[in-house]
PDB file of N, CA and C in Angstrom:
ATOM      1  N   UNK A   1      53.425  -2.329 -13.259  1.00  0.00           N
ATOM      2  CA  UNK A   1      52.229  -3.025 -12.854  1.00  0.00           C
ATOM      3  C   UNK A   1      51.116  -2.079 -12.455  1.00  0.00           C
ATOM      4  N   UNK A   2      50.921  -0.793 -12.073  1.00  0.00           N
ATOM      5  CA  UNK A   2      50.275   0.478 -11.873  1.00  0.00           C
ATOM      6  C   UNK A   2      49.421   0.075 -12.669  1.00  0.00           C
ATOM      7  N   UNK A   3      49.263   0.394 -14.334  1.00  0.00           N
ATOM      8  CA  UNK A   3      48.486   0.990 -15.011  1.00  0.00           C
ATOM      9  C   UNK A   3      47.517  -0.902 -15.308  1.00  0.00           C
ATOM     10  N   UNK A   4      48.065  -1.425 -15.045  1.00  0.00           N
ATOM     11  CA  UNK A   4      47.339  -2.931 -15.066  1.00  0.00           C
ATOM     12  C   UNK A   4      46.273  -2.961 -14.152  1.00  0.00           C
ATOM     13  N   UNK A   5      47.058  -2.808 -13.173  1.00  0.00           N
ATOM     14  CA  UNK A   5      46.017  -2.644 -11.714  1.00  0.00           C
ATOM     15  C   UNK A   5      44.915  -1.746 -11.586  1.00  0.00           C
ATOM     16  N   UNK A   6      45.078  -0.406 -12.261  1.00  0.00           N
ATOM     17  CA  UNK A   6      44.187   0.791 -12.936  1.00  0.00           C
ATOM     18  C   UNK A   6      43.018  -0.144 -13.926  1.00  0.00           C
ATOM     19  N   UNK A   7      43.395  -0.375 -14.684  1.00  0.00           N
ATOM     20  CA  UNK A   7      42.664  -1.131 -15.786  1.00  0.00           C
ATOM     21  C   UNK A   7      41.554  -2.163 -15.140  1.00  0.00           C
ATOM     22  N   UNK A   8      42.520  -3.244 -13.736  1.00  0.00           N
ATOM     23  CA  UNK A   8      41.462  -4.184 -13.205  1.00  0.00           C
ATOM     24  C   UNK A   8      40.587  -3.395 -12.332  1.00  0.00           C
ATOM     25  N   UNK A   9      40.727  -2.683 -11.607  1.00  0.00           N
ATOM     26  CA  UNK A   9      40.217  -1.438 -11.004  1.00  0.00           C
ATOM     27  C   UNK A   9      38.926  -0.808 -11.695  1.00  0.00           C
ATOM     28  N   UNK A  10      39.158  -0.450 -13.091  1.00  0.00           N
ATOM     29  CA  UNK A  10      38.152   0.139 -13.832  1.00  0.00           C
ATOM     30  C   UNK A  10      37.127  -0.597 -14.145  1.00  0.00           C
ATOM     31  N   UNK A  11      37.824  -2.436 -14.723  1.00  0.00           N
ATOM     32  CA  UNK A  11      36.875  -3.195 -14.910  1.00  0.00           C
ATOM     33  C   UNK A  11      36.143  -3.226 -13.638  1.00  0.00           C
ATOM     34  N   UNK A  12      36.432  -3.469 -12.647  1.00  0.00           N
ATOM     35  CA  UNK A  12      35.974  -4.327 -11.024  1.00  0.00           C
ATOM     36  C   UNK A  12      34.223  -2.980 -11.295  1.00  0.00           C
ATOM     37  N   UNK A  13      34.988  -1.714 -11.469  1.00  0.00           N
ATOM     38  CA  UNK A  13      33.882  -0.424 -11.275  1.00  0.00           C
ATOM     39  C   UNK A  13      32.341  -0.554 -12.114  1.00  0.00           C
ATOM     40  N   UNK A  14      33.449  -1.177 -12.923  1.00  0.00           N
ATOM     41  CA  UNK A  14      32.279  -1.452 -14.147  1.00  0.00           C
ATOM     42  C   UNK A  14      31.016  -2.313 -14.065  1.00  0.00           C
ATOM     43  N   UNK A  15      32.006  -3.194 -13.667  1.00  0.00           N
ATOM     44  CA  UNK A  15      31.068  -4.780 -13.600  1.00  0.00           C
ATOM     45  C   UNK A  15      30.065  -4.503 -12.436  1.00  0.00           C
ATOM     46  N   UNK A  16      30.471  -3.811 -11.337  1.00  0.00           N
ATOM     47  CA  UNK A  16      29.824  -3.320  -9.910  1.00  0.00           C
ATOM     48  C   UNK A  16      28.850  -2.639 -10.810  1.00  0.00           C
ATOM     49  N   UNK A  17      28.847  -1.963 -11.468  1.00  0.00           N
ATOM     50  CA  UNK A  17      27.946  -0.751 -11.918  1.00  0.00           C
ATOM     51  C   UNK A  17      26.645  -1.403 -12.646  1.00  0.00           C
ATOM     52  N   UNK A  18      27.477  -2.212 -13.461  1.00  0.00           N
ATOM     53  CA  UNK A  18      26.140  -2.717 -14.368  1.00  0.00           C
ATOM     54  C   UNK A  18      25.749  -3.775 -13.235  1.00  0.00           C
ATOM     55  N   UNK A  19      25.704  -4.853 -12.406  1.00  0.00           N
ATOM     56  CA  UNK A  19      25.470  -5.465 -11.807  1.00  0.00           C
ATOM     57  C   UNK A  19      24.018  -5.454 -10.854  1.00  0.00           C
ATOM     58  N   UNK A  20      24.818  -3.264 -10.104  1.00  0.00           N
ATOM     59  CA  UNK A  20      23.595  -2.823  -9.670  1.00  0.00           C
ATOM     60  C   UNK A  20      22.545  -1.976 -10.277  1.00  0.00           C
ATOM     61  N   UNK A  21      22.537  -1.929 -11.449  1.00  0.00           N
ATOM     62  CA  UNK A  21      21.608  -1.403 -12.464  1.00  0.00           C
ATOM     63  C   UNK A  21      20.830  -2.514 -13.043  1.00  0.00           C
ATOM     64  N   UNK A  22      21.217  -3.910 -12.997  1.00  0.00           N
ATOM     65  CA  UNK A  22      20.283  -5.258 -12.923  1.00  0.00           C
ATOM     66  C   UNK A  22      19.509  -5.554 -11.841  1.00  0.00           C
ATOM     67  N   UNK A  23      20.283  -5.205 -10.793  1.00  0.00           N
ATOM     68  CA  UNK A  23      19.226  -5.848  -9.486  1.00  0.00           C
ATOM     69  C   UNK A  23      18.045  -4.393  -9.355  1.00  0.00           C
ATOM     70  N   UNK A  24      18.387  -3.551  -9.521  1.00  0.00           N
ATOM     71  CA  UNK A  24      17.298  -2.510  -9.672  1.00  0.00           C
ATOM     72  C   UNK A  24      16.646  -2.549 -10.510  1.00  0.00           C
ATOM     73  N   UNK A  25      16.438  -2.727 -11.485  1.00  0.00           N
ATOM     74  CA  UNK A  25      15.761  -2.954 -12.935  1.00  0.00           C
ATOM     75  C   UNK A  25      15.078  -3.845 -12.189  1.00  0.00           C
ATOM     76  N   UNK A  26      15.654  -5.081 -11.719  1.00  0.00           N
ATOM     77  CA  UNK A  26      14.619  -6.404 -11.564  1.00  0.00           C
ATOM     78  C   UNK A  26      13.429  -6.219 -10.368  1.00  0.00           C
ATOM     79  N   UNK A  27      13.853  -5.391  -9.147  1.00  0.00           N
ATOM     80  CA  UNK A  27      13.269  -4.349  -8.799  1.00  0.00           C
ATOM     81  C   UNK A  27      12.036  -4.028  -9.392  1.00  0.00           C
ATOM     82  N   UNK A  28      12.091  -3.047  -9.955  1.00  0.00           N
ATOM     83  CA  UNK A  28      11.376  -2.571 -10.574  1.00  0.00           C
ATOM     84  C   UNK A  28       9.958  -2.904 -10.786  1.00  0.00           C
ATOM     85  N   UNK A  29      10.485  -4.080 -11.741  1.00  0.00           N
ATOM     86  CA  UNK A  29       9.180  -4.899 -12.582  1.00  0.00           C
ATOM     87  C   UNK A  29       8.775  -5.608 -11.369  1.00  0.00           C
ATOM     88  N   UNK A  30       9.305  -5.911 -10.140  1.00  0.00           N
ATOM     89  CA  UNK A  30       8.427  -6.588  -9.378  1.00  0.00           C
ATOM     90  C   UNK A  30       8.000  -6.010  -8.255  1.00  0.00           C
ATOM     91  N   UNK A  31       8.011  -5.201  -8.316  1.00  0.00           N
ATOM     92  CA  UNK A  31       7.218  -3.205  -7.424  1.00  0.00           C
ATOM     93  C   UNK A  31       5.917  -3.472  -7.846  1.00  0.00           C
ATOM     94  N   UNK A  32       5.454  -3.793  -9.309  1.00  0.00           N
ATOM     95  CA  UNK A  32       4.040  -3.101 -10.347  1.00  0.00           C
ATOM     96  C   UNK A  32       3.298  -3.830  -9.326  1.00  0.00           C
ATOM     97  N   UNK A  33       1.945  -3.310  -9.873  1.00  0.00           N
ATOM     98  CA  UNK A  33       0.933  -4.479  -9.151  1.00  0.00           C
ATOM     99  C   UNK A  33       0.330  -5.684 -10.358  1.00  0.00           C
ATOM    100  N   UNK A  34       0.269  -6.768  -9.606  1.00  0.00           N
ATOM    101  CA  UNK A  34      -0.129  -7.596 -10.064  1.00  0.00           C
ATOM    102  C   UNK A  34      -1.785  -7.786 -10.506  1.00  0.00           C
ATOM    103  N   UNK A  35      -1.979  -8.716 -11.735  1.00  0.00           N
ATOM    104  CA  UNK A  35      -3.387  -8.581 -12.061  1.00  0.00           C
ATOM    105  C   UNK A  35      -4.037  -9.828 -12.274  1.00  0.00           C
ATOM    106  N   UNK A  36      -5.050  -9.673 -11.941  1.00  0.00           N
ATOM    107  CA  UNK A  36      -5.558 -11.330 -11.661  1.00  0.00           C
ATOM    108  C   UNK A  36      -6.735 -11.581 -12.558  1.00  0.00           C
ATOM    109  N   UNK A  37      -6.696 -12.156 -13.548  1.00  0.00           N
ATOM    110  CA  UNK A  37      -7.826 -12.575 -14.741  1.00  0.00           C
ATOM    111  C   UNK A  37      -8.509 -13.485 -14.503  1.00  0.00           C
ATOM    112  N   UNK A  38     -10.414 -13.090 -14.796  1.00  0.00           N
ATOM    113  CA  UNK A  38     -11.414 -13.968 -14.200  1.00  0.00           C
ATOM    114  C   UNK A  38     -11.973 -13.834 -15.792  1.00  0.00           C
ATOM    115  N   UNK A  39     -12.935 -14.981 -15.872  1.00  0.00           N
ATOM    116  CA  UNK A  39     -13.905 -15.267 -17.163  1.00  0.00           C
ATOM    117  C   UNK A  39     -14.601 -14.182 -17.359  1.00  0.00           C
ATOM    118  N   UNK A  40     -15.121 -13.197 -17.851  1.00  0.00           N
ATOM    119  CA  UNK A  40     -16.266 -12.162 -18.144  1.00  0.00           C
ATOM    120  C   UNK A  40     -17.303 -13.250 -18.354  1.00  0.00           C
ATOM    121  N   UNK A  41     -18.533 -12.334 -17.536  1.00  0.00           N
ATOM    122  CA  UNK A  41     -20.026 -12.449 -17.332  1.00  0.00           C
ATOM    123  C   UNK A  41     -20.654 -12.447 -18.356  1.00  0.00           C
ATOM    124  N   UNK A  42     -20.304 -11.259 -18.946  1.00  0.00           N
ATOM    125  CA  UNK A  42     -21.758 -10.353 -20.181  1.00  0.00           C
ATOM    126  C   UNK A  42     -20.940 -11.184 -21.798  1.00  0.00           C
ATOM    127  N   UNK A  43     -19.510 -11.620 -21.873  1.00  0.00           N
ATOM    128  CA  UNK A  43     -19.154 -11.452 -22.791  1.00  0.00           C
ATOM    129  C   UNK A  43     -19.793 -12.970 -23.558  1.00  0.00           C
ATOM    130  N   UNK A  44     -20.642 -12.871 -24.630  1.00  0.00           N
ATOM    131  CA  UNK A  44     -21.235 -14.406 -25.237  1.00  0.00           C
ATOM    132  C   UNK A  44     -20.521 -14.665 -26.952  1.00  0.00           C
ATOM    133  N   UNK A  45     -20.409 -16.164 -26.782  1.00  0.00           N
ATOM    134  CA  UNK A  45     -19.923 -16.456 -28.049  1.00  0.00           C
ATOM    135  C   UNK A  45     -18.369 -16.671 -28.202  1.00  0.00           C
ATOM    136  N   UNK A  46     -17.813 -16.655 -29.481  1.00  0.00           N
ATOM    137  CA  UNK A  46     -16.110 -16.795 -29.737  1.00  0.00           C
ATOM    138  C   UNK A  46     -15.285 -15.360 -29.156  1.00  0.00           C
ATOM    139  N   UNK A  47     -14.315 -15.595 -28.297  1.00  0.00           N
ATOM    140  CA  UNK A  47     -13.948 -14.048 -28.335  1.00  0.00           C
ATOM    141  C   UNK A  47     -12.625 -14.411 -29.555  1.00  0.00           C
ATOM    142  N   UNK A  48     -12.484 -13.482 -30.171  1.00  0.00           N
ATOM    143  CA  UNK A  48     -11.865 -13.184 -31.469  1.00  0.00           C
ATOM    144  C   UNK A  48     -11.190 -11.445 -31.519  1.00  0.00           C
ATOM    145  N   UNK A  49     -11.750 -11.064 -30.765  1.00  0.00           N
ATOM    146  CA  UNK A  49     -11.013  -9.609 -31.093  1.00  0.00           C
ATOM    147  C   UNK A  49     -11.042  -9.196 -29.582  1.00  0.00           C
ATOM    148  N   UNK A  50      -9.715  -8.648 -29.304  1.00  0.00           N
ATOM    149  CA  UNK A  50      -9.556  -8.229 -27.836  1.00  0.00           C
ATOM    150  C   UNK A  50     -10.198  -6.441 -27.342  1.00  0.00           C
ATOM    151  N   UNK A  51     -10.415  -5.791 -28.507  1.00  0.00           N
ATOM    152  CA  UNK A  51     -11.055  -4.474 -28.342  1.00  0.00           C
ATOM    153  C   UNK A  51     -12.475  -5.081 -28.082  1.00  0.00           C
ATOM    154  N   UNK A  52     -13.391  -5.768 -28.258  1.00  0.00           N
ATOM    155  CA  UNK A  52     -14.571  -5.937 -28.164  1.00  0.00           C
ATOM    156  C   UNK A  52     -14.719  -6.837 -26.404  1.00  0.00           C
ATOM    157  N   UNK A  53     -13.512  -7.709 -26.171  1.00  0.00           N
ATOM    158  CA  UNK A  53     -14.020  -8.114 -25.107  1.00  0.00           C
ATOM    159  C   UNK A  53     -13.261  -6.725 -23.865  1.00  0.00           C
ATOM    160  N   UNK A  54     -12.072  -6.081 -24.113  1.00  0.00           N
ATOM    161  CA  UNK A  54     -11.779  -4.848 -23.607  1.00  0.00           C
ATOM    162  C   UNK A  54     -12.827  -4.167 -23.182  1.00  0.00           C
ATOM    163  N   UNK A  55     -13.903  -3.847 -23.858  1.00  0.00           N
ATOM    164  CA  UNK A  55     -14.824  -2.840 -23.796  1.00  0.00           C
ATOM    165  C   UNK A  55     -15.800  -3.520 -22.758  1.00  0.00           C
ATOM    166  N   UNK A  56     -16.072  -5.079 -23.247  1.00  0.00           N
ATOM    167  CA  UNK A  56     -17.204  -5.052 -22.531  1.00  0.00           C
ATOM    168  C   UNK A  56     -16.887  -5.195 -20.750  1.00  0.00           C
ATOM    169  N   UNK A  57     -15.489  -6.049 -20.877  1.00  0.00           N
ATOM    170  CA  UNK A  57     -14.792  -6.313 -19.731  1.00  0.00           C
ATOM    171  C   UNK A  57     -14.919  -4.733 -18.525  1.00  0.00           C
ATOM    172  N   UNK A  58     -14.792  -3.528 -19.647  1.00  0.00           N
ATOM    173  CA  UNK A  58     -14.650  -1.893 -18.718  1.00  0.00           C
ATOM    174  C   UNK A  58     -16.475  -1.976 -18.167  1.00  0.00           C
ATOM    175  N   UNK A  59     -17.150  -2.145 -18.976  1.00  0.00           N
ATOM    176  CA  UNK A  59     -18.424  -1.723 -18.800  1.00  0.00           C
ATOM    177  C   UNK A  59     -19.007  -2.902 -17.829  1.00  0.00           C
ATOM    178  N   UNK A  60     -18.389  -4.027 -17.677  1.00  0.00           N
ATOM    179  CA  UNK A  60     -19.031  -5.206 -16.965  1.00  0.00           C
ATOM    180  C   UNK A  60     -18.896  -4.698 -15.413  1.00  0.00           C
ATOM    181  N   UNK A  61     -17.875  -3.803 -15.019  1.00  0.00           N
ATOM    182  CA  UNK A  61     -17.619  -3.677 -13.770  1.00  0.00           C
ATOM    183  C   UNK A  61     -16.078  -2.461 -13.742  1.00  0.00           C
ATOM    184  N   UNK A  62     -16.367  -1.864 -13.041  1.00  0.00           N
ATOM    185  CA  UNK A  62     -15.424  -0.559 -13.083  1.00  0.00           C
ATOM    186  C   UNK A  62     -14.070  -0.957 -11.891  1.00  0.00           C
ATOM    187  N   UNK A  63     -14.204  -2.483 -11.702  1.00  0.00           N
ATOM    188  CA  UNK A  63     -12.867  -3.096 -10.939  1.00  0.00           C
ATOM    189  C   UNK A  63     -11.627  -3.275 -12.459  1.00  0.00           C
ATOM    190  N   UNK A  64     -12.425  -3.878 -12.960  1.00  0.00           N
ATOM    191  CA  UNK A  64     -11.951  -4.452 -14.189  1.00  0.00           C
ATOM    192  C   UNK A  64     -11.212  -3.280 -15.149  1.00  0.00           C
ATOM    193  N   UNK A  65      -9.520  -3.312 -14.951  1.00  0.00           N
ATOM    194  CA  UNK A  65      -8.856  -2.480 -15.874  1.00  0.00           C
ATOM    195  C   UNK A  65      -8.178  -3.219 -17.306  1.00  0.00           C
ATOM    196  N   UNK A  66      -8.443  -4.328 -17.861  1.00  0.00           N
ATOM    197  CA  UNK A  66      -8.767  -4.311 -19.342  1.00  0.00           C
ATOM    198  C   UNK A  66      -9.727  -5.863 -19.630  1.00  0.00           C
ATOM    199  N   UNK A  67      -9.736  -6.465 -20.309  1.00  0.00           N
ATOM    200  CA  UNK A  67      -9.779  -7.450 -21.091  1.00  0.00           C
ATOM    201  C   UNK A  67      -9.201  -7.671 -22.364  1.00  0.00           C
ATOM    202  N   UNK A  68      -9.045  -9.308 -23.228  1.00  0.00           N
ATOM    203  CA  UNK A  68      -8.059  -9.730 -23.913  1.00  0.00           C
ATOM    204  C   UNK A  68      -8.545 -11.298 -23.946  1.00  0.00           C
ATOM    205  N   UNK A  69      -9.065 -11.406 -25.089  1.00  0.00           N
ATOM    206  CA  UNK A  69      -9.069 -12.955 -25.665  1.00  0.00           C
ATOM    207  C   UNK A  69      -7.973 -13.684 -24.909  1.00  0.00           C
ATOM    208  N   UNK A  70      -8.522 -14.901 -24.665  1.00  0.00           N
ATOM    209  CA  UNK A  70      -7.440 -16.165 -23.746  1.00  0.00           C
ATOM    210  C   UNK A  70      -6.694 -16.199 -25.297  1.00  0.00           C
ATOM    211  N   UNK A  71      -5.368 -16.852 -25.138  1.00  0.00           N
ATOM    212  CA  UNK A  71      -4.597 -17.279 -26.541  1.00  0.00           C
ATOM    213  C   UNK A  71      -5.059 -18.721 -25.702  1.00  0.00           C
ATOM    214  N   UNK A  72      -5.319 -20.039 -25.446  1.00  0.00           N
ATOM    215  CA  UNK A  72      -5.667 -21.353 -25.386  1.00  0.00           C
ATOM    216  C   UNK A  72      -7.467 -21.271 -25.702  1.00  0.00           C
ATOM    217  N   UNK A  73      -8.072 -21.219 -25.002  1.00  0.00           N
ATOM    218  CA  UNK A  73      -9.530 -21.028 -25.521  1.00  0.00           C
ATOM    219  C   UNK A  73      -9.933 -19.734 -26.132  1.00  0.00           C
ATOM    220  N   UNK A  74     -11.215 -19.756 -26.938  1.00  0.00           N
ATOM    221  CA  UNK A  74     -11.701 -18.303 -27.378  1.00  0.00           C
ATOM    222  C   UNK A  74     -12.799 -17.990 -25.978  1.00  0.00           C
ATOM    223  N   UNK A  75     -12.159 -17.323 -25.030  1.00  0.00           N
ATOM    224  CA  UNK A  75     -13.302 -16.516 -24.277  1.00  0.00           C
ATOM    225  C   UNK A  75     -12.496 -15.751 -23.960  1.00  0.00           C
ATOM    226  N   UNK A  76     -13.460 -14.896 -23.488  1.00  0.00           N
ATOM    227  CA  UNK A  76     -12.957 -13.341 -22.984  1.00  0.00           C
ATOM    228  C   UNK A  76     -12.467 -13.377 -21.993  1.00  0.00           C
ATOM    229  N   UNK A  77     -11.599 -12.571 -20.977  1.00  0.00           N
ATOM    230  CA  UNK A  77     -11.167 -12.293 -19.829  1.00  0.00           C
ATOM    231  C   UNK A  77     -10.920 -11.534 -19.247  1.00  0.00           C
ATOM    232  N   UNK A  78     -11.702 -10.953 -18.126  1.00  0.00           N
ATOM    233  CA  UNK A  78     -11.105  -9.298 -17.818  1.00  0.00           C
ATOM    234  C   UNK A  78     -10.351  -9.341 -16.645  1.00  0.00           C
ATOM    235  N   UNK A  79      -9.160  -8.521 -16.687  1.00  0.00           N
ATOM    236  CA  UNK A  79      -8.073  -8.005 -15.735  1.00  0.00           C
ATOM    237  C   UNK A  79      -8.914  -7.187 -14.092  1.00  0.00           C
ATOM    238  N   UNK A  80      -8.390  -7.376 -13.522  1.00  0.00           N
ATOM    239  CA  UNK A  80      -7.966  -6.742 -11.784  1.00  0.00           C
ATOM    240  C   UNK A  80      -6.620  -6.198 -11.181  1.00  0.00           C
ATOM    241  N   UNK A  81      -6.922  -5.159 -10.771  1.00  0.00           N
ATOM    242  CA  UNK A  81      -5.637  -5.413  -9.687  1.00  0.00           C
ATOM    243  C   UNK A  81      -5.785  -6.568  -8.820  1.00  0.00           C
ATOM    244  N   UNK A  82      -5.023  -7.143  -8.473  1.00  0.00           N
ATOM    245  CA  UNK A  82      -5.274  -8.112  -7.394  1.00  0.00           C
ATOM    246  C   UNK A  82      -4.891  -7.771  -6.092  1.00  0.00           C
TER     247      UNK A  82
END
């Protein structure tokens, strides 16, 4: 019965191991900072391409770290830390 008990032993190590390499991971991603998206000011018309409202989103205000077309409406939107 030794080498059985070895075996559940190894599993038990295992499962512990990956277990706490999930709760850290999950960790992780919820450390970042969060970003809070408002309508852009300057940006007029369909937004359609996310490099064009990106740009204007940087130049509208130097809070603002990107912009990105809404996927439900076409307007622009630029990012914050929040």
């Amino acid at each position: 019965m030794l080498p059985a008990r070895k075996k559940l032993s190894a599993a038990a190590a295992a499962s512990a191991t990956v277990l706490l390499l999930l709760v850290v991971a999950a960790e992780m991603v919820s450390i970042g900072e969060a970003t809070c998206g408002h309508l852009s000011g300057d940006y007029h018309g369909p937004c359609v391409d996310d490099q064009s409202c990106r740009v204007i989103c940087k130049h509208e205000s130097s809070d603002n770290i990107d912009g990105a077309c809404a996927d439900t409406t076409p307007h622009c939107y630029c990012y914050t830390n929040c």
